[in-house]
Protein backbone atom coordinates (compact mmCIF):
# COMPACT_ATOMS: atom_id res chain seq x y z
CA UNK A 1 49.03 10.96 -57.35
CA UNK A 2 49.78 9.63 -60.31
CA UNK A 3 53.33 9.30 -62.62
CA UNK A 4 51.01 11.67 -65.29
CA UNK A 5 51.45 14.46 -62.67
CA UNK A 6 54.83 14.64 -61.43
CA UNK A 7 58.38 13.01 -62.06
CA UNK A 8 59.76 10.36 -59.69
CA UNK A 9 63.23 10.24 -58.25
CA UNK A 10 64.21 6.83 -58.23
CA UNK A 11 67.48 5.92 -55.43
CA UNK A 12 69.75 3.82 -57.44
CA UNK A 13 72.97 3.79 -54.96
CA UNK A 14 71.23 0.86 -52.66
CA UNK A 15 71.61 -2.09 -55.84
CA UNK A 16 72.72 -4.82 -54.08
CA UNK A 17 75.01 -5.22 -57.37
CA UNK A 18 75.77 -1.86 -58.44
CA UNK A 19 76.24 -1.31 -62.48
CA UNK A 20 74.87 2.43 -62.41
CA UNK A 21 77.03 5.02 -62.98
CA UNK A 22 74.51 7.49 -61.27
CA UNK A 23 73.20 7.12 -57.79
CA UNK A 24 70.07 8.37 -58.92
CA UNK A 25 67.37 8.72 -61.94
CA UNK A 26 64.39 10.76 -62.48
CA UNK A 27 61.63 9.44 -64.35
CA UNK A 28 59.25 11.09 -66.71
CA UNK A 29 55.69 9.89 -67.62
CA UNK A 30 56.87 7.42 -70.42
CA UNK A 31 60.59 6.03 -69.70
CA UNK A 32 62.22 3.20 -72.39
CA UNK A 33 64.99 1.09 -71.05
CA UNK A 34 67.57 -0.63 -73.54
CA UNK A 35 70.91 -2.39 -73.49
CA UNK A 36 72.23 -5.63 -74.05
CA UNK A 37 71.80 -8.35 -72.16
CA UNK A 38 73.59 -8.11 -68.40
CA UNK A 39 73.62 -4.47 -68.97
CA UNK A 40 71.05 -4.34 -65.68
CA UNK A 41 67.83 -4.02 -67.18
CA UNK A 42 66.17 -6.98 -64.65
CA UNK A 43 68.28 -5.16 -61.77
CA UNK A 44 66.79 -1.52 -62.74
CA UNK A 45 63.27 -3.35 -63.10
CA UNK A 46 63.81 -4.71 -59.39
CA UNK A 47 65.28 -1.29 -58.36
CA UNK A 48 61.50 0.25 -59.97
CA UNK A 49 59.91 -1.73 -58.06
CA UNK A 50 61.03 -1.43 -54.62
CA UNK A 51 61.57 2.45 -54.75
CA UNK A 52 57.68 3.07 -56.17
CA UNK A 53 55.91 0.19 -54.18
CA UNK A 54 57.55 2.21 -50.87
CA UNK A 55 56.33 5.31 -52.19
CA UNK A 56 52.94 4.05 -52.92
CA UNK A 57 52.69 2.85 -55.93
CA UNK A 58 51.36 -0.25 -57.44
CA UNK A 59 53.66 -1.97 -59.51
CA UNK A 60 52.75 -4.15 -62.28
CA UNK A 61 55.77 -5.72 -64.11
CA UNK A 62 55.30 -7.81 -67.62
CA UNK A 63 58.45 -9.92 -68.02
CA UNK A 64 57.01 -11.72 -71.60
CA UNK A 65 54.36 -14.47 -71.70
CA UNK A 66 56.78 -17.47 -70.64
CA UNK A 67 55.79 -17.22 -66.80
CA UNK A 68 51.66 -16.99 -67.83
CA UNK A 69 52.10 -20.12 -69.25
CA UNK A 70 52.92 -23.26 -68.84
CA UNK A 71 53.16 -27.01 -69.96
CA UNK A 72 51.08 -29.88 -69.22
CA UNK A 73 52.99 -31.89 -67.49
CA UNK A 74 52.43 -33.72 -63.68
CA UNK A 75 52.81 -31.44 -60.67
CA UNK A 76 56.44 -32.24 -58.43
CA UNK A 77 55.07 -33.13 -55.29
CA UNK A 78 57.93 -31.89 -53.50
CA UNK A 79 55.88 -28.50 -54.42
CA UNK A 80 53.05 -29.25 -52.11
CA UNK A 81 54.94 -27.48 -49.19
CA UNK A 82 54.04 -27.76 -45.39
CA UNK A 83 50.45 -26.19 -46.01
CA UNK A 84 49.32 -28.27 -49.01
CA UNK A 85 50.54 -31.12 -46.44
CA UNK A 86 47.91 -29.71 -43.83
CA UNK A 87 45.46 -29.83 -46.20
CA UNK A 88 45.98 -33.17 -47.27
CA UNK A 89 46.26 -34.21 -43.48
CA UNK A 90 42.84 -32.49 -42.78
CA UNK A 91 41.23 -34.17 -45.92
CA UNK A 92 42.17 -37.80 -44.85
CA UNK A 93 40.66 -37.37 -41.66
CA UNK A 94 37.43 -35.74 -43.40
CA UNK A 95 37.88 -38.42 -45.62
CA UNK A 96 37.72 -41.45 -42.08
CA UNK A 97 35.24 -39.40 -40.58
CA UNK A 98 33.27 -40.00 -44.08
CA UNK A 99 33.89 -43.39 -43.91
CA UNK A 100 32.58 -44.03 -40.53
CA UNK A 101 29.15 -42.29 -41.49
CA UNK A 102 29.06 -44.64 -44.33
CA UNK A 103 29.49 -47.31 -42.34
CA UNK A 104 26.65 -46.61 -39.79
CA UNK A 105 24.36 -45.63 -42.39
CA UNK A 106 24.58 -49.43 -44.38
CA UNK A 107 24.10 -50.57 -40.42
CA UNK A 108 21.04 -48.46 -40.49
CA UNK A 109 19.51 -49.11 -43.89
CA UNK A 110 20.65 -53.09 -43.31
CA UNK A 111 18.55 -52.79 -39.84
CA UNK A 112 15.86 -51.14 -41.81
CA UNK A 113 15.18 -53.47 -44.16
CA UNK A 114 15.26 -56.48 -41.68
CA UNK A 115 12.84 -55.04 -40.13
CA UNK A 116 10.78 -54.01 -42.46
CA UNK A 117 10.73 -57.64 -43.90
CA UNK A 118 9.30 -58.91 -40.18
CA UNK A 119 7.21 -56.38 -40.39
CA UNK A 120 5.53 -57.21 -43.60
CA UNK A 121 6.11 -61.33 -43.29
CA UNK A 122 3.89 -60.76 -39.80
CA UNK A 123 1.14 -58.69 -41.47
CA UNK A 124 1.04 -61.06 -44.19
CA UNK A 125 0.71 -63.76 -41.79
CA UNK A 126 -2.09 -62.16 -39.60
CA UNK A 127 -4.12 -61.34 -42.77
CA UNK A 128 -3.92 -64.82 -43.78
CA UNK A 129 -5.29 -65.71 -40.96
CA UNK A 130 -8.01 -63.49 -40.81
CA UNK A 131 -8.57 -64.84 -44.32
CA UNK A 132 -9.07 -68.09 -42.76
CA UNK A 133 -10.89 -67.35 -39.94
CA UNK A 134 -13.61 -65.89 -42.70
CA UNK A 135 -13.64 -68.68 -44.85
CA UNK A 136 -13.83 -71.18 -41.36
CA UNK A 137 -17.46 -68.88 -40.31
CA UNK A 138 -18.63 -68.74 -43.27
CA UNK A 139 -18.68 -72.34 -44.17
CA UNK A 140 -19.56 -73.06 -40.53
CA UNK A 141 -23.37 -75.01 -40.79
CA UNK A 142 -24.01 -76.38 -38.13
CA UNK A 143 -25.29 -73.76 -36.71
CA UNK A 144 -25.13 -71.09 -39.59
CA UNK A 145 -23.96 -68.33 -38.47
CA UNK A 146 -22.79 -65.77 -40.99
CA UNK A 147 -24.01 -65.14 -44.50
CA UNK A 148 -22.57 -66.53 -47.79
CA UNK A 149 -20.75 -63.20 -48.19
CA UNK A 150 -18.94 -63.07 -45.11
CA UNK A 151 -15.03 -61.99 -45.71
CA UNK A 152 -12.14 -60.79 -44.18
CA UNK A 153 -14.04 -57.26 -43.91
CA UNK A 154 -16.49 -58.92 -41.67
CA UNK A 155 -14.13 -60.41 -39.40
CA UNK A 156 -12.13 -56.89 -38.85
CA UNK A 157 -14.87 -55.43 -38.07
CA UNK A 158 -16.26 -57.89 -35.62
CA UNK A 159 -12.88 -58.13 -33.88
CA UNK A 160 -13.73 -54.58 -32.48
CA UNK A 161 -16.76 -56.08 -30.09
CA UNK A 162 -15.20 -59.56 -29.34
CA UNK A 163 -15.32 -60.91 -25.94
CA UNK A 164 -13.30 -64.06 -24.58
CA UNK A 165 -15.05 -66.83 -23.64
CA UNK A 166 -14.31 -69.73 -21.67
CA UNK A 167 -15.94 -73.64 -23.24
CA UNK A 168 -18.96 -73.66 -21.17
CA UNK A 169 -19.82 -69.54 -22.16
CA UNK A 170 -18.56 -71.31 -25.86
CA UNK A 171 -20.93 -74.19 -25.67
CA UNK A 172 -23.92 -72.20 -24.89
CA UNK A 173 -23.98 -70.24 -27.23
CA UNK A 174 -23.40 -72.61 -29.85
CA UNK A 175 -26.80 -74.24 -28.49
CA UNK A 176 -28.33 -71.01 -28.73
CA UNK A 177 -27.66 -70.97 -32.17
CA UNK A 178 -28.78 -74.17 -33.35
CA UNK A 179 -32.26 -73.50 -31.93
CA UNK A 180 -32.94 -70.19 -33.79
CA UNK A 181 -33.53 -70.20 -37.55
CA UNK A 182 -30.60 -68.21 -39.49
CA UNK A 183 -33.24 -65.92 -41.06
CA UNK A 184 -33.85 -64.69 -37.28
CA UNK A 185 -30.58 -63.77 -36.20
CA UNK A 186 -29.93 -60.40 -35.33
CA UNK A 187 -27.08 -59.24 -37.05
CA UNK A 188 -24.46 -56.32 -34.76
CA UNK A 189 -25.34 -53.33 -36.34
CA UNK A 190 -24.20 -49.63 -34.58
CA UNK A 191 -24.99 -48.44 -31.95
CA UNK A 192 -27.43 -45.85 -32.92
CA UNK A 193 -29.62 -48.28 -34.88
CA UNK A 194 -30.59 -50.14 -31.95
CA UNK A 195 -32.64 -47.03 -30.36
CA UNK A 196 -34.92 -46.56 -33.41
CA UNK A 197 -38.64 -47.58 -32.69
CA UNK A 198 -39.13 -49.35 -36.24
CA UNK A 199 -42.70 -49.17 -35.92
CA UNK A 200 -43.08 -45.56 -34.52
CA UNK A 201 -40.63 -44.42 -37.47
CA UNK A 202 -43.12 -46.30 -40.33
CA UNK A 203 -46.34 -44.38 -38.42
CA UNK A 204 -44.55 -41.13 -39.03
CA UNK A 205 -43.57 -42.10 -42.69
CA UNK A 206 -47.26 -42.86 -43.54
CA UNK A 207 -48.46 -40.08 -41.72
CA UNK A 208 -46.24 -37.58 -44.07
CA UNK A 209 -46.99 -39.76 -47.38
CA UNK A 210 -50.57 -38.83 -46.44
CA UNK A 211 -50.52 -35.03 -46.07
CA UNK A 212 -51.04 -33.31 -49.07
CA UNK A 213 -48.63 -29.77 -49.76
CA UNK A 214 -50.84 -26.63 -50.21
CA UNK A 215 -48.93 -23.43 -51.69
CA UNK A 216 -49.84 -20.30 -49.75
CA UNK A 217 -49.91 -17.05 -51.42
CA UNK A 218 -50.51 -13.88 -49.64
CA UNK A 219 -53.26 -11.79 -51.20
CA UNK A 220 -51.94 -8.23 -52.08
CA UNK A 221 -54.47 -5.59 -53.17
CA UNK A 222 -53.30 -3.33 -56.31
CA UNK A 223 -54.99 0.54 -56.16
């Protein structure tokens, strides 16, 4: 229901300051309101909207544009009030909680990079040594017993099959080495290599370079 569709009866008699003459208005579907000022104007206003608002109606009043607007000027914090002080309270302890996880996140990332910097001093240090260890085979002579080319590659690789020995196992087969020529030594090669019969695989190589390829056709008689 609408004010388009009916008049409204508005109670004037419960003003809390009373300046009506009537105890009661109706009001039409447009309604102007004049007087000077103190004449009751705000007070009919208030009057409006406490009789419609109870009846069901939603009440809009436009006083000017003063109360829209406003200057720029700093807040009073007296305005905060008790629940802009809860707020506050909660965002200081957000705010500690915050700073904890800060803290034992620089903990972390300084633990991080401590380690990180043992980590990569070691594994500079091991392939150094490796490095070494090359360079002390390679230029090993007496015996020889790796080839000019011999690198750090060589020495990971060979670390997979080392054994410990003990000075006498040590000794031995230094000895061993001095008596066989360089050019003779075997070196490790996989596993799979060692089961080839070298001279059965070069029979079967010569036998297939010998065999000549004939094309067959199948003969297919036309009527």
């Amino acid at each position: 229901m609408s004010l388009r569709s009916m008049s409204i009866n508005i109670d004037l008699s419960n003003s809390e300051h009373p300046k009506f003459s009537e105890p009661r208005i109706t009001l039409s579907q447009v309604n102007f309101f004049y007087g000077r000022n103190g004449t009751g104007k705000t007070t009919l206003t208030s009057i409006l909207d406490d009789n419609l608002s109870q009846q069901g109606y939603l009440v809009r009043i436009f006083s000017g544009f003063d109360p829209m607007l406003a200057n720029d000027e700093p807040l009073n914090a007296l305005s905060l009030g008790e629940e802009n002080a809860e707020a506050q309270r909660i965002i200081n302890s957000c705010n500690k909680e915050l700073e904890e996880y800060d803290k034992q996140i620089t903990e972390m990332e300084e633990k991080y990079e401590a380690t990180k910097l043992r980590y990569d001093q070691n594994e500079e240090n091991i392939r150094k040594y490796l490095s070494a260890t090359a360079r002390k085979v390679k230029e090993t002579s007496n015996p020889q017993i790796a080839r000019p080319s011999y690198n750090i590659t060589d020495v990971n690789y060979e670390l997979q099959f080392a054994q410990p020995l003990d000075p006498q196992q040590s000794n031995e087969l230094i000895k061993q080495c001095r008596e066989i020529p360089f050019e003779n030594i075997i070196h490790h090669e996989p596993s799979f290599l060692n089961s080839l019969d070298i001279s059965e695989l070069f029979i079967i190589a010569n036998q297939l370079l010998q065999n000549s390829l004939k094309p067959q056709v199948n003969s297919v008689t036309l009527i």
